[in-house]
Protein backbone atom coordinates (compact mmCIF):
# COMPACT_ATOMS: atom_id res chain seq x y z
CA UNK A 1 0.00 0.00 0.00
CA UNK A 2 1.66 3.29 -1.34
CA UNK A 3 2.69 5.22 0.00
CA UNK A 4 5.26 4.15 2.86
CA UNK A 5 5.92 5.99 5.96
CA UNK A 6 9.42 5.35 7.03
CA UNK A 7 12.14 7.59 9.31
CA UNK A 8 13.28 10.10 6.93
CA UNK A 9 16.98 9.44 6.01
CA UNK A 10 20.43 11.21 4.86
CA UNK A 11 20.08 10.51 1.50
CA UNK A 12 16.63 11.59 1.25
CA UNK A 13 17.86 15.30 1.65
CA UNK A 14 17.87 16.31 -2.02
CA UNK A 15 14.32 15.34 -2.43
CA UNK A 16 13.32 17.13 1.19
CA UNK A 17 15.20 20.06 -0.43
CA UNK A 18 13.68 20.22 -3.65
CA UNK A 19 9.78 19.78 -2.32
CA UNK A 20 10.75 22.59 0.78
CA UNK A 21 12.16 24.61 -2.30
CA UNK A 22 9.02 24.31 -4.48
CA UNK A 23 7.00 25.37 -1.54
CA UNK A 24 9.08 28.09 -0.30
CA UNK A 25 8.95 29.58 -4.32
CA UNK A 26 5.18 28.58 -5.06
CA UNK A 27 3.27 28.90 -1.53
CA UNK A 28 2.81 30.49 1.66
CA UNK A 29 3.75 26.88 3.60
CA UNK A 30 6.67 28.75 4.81
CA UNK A 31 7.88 32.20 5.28
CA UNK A 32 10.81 31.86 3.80
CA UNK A 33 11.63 33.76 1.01
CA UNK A 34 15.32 32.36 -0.72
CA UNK A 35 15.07 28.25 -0.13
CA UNK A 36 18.13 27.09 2.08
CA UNK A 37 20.45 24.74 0.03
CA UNK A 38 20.91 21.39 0.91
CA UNK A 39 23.80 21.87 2.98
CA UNK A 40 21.54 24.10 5.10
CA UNK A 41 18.62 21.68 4.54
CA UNK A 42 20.96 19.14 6.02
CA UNK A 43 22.09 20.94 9.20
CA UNK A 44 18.18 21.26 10.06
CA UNK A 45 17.69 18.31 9.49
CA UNK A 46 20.56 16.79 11.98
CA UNK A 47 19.54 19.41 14.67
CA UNK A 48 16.13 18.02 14.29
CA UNK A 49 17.27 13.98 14.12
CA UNK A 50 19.99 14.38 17.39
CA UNK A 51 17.24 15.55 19.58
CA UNK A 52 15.16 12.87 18.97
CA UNK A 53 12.40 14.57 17.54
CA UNK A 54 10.42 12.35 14.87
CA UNK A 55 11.57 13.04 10.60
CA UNK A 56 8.86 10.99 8.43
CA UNK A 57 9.23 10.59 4.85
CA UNK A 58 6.32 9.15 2.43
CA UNK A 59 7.51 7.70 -0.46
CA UNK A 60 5.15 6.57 -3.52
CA UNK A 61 5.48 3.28 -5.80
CA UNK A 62 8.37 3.73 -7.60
CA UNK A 63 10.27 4.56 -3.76
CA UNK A 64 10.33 8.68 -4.90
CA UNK A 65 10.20 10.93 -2.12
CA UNK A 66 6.85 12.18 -1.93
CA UNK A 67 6.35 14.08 1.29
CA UNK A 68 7.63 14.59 4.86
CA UNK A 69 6.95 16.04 8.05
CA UNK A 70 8.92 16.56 11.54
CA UNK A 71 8.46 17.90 14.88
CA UNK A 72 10.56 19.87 16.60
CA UNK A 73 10.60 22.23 19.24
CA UNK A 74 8.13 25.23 19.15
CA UNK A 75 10.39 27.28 21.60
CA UNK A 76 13.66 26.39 23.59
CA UNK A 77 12.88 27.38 26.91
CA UNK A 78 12.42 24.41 29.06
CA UNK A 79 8.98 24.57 30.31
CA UNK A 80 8.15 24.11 26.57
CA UNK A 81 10.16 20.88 26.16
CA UNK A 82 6.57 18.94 26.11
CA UNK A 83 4.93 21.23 23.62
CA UNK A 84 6.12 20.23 19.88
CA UNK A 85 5.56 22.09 16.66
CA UNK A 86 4.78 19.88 13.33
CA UNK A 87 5.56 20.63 9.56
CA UNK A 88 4.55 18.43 6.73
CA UNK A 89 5.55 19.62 3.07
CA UNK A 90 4.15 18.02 0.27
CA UNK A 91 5.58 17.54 -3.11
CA UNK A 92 2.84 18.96 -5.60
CA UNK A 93 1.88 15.74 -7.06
CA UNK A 94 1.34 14.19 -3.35
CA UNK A 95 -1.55 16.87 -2.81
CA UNK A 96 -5.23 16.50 -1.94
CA UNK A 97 -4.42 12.21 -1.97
CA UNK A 98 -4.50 12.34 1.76
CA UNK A 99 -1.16 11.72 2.03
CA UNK A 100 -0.46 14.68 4.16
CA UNK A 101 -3.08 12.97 7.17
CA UNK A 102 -0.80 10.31 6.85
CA UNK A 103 2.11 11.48 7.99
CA UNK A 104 0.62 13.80 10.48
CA UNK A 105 -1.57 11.03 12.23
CA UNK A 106 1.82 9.17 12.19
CA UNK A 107 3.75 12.41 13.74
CA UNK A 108 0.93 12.55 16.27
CA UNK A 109 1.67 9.11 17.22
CA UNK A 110 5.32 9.17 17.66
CA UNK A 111 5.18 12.58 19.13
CA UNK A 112 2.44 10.87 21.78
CA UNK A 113 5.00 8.11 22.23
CA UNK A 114 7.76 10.14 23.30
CA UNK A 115 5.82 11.36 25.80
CA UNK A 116 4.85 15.17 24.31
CA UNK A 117 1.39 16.42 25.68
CA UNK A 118 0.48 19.02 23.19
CA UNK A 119 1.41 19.46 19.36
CA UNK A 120 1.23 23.08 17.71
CA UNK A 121 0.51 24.08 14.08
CA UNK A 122 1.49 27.41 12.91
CA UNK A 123 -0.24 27.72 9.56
CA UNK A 124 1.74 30.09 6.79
CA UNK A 125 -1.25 32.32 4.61
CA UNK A 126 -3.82 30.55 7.17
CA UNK A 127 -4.47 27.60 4.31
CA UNK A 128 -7.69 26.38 4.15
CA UNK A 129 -6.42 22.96 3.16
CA UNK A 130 -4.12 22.87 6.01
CA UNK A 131 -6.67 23.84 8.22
CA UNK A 132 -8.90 21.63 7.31
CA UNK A 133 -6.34 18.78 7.53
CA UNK A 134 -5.69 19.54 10.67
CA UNK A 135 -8.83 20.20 11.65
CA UNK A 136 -10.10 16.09 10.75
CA UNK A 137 -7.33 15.13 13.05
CA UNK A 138 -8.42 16.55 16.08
CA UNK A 139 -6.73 20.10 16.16
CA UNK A 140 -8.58 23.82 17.67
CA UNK A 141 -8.09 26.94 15.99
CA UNK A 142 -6.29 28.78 19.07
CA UNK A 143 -5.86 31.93 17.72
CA UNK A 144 -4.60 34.52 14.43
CA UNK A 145 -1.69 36.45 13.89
CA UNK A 146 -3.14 39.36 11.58
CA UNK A 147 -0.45 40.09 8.70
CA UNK A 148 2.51 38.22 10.37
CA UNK A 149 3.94 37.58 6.96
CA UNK A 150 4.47 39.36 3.87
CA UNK A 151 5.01 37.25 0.68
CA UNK A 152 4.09 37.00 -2.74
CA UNK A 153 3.26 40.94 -2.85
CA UNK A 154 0.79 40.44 0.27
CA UNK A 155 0.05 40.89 4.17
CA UNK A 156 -0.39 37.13 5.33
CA UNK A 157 -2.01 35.67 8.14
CA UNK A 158 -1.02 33.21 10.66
CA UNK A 159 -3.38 30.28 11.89
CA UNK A 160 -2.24 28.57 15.34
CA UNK A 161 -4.00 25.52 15.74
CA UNK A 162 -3.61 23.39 18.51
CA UNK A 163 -4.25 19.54 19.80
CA UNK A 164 -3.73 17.44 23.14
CA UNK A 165 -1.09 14.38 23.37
CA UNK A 166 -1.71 11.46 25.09
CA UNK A 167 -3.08 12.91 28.81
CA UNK A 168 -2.39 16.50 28.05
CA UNK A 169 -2.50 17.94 30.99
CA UNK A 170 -4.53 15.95 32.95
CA UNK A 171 -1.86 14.48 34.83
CA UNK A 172 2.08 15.91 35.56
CA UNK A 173 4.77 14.82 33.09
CA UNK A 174 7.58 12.28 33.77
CA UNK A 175 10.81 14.96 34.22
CA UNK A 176 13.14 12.17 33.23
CA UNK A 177 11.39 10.43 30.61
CA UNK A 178 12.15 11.98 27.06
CA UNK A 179 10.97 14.87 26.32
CA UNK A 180 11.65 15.90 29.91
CA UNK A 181 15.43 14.93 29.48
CA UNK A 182 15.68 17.62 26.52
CA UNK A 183 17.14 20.25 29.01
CA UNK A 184 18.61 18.07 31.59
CA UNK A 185 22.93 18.75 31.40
């Protein structure tokens, strides 16, 4: 059954870097203006892998790169450490085949997993298809940043969405189970 959800690798990086370069040029996925290069591509992606933070590729048929997403830290201040911050990018033929639920119910599940208790999207041009995707999974609108952004020749908004992981925050976190080790020295 395509496609396959597998721990993003190394040598996936030139197709990571050419779908986050294709949205950085053609959407408002990301506020980026000038896509980072691979090398750069690369260092994010290490910073993101040595923390232990889940990196999910989707790959169709033919084993092509068609999609990813990651979590990673919405802030770096400890009493954030449970709180993560998810990104999916879709290559443009991947799009509206609900490949993008995919890989964030899977990010939701590792992310649970691991021991997070809430996961944050902030949502570039507040897309209504990103929205929505989010929405069917279980996420609240939590608030709008009016104009945060300007790209493309316009004043963008910002959607924050929000969702619960496992208890949320019913009961206290484990401080030395991971993600509670994050800023232990």
């Amino acid at each position: 059954m395509f496609p396959i959800l597998r721990d993003a690798l190394a040598s996936d990086l030139p197709a990571i870097t050419e779908i986050y370069r294709e949205s950085v040029l053609n959407s408002t996925s990301s506020y980026e203006i000038t896509p980072p290069t691979e090398t750069e591509m690369a260092a994010r992606f290490s910073a993101i892998c040595e923390q232990g933070y889940p990196y999910i590729a989707a790959a169709g048929e033919d084993g092509t790169l068609i999609g990813y997403a990651y979590a990673s830290a919405f802030r770096t201040r400890p009493a954030y450490r449970w709180l993560v911050e998810d990104s999916i990018y879709l290559g443009t033929e991947a799009r509206g085949k609900g490949i993008g639920k995919l890989l964030l119910g899977e990010l939701i599940s590792r992310c649970t997993v691991s021991g997070f208790r809430q996961m944050t999207a902030v949502i570039g041009g507040a897309s209504p298809a990103s929205i929505a995707l989010h929405r069917s999974l279980g996420f609240e609108k939590i608030g709008i940043m009016k104009g945060a952004g300007y790209k493309h020749g316009r004043w963008l908004d910002t959607m924050l969405m929000q969702r619960e992981l496992g208890e949320g925050t019913e009961t206290h976190p484990d401080p030395d189970a991971y993600p509670g080790t994050l800023f232990k020295g």
